[in-house]
Protein backbone atom coordinates (compact mmCIF):
# COMPACT_ATOMS: atom_id res chain seq x y z
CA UNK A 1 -4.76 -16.95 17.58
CA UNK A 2 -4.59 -17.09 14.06
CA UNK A 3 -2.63 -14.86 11.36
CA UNK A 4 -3.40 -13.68 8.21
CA UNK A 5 -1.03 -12.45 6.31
CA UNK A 6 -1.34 -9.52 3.76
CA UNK A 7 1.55 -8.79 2.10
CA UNK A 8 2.38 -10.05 -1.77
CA UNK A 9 4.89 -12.40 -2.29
CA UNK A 10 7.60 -10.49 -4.66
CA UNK A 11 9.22 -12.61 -7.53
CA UNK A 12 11.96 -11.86 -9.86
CA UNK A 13 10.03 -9.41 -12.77
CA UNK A 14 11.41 -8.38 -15.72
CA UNK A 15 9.09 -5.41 -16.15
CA UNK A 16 8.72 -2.78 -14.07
CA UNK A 17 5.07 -1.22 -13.90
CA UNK A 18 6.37 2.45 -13.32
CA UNK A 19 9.92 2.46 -15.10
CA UNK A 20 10.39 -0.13 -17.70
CA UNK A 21 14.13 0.55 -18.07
CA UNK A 22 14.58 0.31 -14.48
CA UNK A 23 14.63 -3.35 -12.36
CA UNK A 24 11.50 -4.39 -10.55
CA UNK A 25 12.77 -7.13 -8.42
CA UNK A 26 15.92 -9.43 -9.68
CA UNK A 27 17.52 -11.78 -7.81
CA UNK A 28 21.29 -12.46 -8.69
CA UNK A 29 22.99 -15.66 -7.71
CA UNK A 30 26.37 -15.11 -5.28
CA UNK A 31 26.08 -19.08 -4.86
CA UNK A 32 24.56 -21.64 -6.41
CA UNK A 33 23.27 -24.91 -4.94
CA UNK A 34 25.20 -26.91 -7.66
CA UNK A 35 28.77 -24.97 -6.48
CA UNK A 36 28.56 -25.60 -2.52
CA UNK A 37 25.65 -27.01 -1.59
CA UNK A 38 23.89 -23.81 -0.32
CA UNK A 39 22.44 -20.46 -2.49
CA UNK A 40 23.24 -16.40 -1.69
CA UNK A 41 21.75 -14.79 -4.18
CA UNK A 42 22.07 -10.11 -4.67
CA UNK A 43 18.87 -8.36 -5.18
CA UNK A 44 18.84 -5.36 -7.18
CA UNK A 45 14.86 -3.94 -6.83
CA UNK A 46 12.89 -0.67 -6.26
CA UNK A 47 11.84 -0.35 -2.79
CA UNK A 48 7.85 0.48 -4.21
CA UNK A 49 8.13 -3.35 -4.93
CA UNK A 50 5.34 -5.51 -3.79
CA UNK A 51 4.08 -4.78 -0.15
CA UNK A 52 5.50 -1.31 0.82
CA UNK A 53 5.70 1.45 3.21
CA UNK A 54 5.93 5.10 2.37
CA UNK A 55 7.45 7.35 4.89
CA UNK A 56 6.86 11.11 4.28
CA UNK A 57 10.02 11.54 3.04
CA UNK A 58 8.84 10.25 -0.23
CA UNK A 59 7.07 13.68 -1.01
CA UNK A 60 8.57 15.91 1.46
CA UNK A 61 12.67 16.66 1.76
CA UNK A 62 12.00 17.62 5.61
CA UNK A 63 10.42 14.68 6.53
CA UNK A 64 11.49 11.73 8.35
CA UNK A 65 12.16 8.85 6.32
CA UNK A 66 11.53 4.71 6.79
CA UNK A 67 14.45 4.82 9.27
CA UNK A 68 12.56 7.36 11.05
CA UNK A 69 8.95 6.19 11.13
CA UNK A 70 7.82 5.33 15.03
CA UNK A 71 6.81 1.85 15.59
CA UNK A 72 3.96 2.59 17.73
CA UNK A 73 1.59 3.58 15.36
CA UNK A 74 2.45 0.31 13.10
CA UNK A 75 1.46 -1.79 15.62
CA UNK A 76 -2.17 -1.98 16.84
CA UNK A 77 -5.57 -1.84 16.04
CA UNK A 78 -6.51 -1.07 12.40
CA UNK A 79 -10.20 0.06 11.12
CA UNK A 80 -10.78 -1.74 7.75
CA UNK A 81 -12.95 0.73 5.10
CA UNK A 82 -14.83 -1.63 3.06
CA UNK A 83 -14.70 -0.22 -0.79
CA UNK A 84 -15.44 -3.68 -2.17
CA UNK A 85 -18.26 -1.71 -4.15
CA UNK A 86 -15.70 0.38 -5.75
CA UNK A 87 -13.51 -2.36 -6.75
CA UNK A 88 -13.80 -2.66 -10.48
CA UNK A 89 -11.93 -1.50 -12.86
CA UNK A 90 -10.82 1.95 -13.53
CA UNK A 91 -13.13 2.67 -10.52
CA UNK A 92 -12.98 6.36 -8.91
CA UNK A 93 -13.44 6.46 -5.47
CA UNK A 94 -14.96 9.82 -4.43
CA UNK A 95 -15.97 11.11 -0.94
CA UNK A 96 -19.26 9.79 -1.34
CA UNK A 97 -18.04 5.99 -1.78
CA UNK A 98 -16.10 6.79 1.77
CA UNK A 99 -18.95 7.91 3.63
CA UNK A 100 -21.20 5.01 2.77
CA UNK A 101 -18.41 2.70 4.01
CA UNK A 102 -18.29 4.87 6.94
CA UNK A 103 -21.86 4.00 7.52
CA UNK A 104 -21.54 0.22 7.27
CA UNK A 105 -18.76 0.36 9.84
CA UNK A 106 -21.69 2.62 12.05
CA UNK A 107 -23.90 -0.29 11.51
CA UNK A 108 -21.61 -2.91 13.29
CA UNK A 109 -20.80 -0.32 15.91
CA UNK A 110 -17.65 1.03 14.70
CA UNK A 111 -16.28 4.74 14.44
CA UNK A 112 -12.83 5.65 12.99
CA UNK A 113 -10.63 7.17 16.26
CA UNK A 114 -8.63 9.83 15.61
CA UNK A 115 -5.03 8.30 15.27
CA UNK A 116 -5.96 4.63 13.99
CA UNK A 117 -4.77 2.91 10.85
CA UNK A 118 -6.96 2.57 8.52
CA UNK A 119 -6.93 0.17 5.98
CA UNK A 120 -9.24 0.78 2.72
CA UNK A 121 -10.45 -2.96 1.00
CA UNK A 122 -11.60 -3.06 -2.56
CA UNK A 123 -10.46 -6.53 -3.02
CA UNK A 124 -8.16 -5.82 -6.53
CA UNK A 125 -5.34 -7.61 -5.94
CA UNK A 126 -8.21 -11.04 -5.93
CA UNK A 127 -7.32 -12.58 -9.48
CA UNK A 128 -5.19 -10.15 -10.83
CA UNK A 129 -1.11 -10.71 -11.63
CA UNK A 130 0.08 -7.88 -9.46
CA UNK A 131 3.33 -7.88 -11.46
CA UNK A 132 1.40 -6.95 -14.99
CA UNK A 133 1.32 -3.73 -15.85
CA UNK A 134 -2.74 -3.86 -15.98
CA UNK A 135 -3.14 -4.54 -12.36
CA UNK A 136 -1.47 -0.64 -12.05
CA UNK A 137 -3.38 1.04 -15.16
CA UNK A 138 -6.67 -0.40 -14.76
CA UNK A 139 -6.56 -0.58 -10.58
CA UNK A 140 -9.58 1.94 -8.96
CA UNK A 141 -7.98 5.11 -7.41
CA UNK A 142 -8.75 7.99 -4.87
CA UNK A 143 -9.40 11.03 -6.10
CA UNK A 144 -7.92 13.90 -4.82
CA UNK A 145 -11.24 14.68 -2.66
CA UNK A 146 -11.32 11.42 -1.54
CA UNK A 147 -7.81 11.68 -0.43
CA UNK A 148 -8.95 15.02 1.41
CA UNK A 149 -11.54 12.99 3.14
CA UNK A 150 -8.81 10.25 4.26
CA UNK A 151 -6.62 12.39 6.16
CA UNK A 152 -9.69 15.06 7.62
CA UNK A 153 -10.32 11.83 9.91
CA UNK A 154 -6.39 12.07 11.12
CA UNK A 155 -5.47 8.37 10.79
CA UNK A 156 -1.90 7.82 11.88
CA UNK A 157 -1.62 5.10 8.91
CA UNK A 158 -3.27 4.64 5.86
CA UNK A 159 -3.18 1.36 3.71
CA UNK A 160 -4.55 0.15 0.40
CA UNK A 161 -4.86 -2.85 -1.53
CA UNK A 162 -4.82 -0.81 -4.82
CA UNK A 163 -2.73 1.39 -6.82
CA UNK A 164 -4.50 4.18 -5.05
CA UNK A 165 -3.17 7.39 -7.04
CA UNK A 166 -5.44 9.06 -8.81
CA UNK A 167 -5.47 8.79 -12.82
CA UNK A 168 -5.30 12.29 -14.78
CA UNK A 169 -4.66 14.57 -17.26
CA UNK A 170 -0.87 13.75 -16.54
CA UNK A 171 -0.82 10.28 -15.66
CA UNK A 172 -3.09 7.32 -17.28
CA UNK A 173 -0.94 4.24 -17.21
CA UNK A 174 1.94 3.36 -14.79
CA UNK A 175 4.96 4.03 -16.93
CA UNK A 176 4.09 7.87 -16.90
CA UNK A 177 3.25 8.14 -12.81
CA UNK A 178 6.33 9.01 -12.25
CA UNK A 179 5.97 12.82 -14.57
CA UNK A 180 2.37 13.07 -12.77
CA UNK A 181 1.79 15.88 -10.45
CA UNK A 182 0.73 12.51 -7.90
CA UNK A 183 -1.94 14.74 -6.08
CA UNK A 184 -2.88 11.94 -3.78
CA UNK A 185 0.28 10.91 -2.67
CA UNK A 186 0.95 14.81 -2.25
CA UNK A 187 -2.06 14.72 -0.14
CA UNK A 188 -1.67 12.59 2.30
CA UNK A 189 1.83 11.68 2.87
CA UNK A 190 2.61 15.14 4.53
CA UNK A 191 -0.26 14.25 7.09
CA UNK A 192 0.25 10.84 8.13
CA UNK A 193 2.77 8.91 9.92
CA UNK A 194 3.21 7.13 6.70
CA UNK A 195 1.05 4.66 4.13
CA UNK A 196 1.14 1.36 3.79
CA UNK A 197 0.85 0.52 -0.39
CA UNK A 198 0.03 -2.69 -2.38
CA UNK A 199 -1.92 -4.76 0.67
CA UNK A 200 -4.13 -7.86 -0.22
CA UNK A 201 -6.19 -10.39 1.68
CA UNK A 202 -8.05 -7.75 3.17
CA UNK A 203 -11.40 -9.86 2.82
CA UNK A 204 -9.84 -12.43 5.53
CA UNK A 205 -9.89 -9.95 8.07
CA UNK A 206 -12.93 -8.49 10.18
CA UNK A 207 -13.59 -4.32 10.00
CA UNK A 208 -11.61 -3.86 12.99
CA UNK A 209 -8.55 -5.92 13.87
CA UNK A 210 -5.28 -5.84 15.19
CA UNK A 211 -2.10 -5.45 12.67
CA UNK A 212 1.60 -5.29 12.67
CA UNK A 213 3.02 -3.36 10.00
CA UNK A 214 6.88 -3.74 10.02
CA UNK A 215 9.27 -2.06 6.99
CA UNK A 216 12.84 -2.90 6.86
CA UNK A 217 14.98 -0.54 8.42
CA UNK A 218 16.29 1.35 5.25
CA UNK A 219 17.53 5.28 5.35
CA UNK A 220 15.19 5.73 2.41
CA UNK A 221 11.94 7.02 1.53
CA UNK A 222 10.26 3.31 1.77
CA UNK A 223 10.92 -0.13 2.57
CA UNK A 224 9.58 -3.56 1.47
CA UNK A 225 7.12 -4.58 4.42
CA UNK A 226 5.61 -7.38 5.98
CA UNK A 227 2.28 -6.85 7.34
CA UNK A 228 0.03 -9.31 9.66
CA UNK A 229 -3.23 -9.47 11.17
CA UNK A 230 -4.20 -10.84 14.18
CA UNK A 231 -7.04 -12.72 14.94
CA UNK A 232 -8.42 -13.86 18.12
């Protein structure tokens, strides 16, 4: 069996793509090597950092949040949209984009079950610095039809390996997403089990393949995550 893994590897950032007066990910030394011949270090970060999972509490107050989320559906087989075609910059992906990756998967013999994860690939994250702010303003993005299209198939999970909120009237770059009205998010976070955000090495994996998707057990509305495939 091999694994691939698709999660980013977080480093200590000074900026942070969404609130630049806020902390990213920062790692504060408790002790040092040189002191006693080990190192603890404090980490003071946003929990949207790197590799992420977004429970539906992160739109709606009722909701369950990552404490909450079932494991069952985070464990299993995953459908894998490929959006490669989409995945240039500033690209909007529209309902049209997801039914001709819908018929490539058709091709190979492949539906979308009601109740899978699926996984959408457009290959971003490949040569980009995930921690500059350009990776976020210039990434491709569902539209809010798109998004509509997403959960009318009733995935139990959806992932991305872009910044997949779509770009507005309200919101162009990352430091204002946060004043946005967010109309994907809004979309499909009430509908799903939850969303798994900021994937990458989606173009080692075939279009259907088995994945654990595991956040850290935080009462909070997501959870840094670290998410595998397997491969037979």
């Amino acid at each position: 069996m091999k694994i691939v893994d698709l999660s980013m590897t977080v480093e200590e950032c000074g900026t942070n793509p969404f609130s630049p007066e806020d902390v990213y990910f920062k790692l504060t030394p408790i002790v040092r090597w040189e002191d006693k011949g080990f190192v603890s270090n404090l980490v003071e970060m946003t929990v949207h950092a790197g590799t992420h999972i977004d429970s539906p509490h992160h739109f709606v107050r009722e909701k369950p949040g990552v404490e909450q989320i079932p494991l069952e559906p985070l464990i299993g087989e995953a459908i894998v949209l490929d959006l490669t075609f989409k995945g240039t910059a500033k690209a909007r992906i529209v309902p049209e984009d997801l039914d001709r990756a819908e018929r490539t998967l058709s091709a190979q013999g492949i539906t979308i079950p009601r109740g899978t994860m699926l996984l959408l690939r457009t290959d971003w994250p490949k040569g980009h610095d995930t921690t500059d702010p350009t990776w976020w303003n210039d990434s491709p993005c569902l539209t809010k039809e798109a998004a509509e299209w997403l959960v009318a198939k009733e995935p139990s999970v959806l992932g991305y390996d872009f910044a997949q909120e779509e770009k507005g009237a309200d919101y162009q770059t990352a430091e204002e997403i946060l004043g946005s009205g967010m109309r994907v998010h809004r979309t499909i976070l009430p509908r799903v089990v939850c969303q798994i955000e900021n994937l990458t090495n989606l173009d080692q994996i075939p279009s259907r393949v088995k994945i654990i998707a595991l956040p850290a057990k935080w009462k909070t509305e997501s959870a840094p995550a670290r998410v595998v495939a397997l491969l037979d």
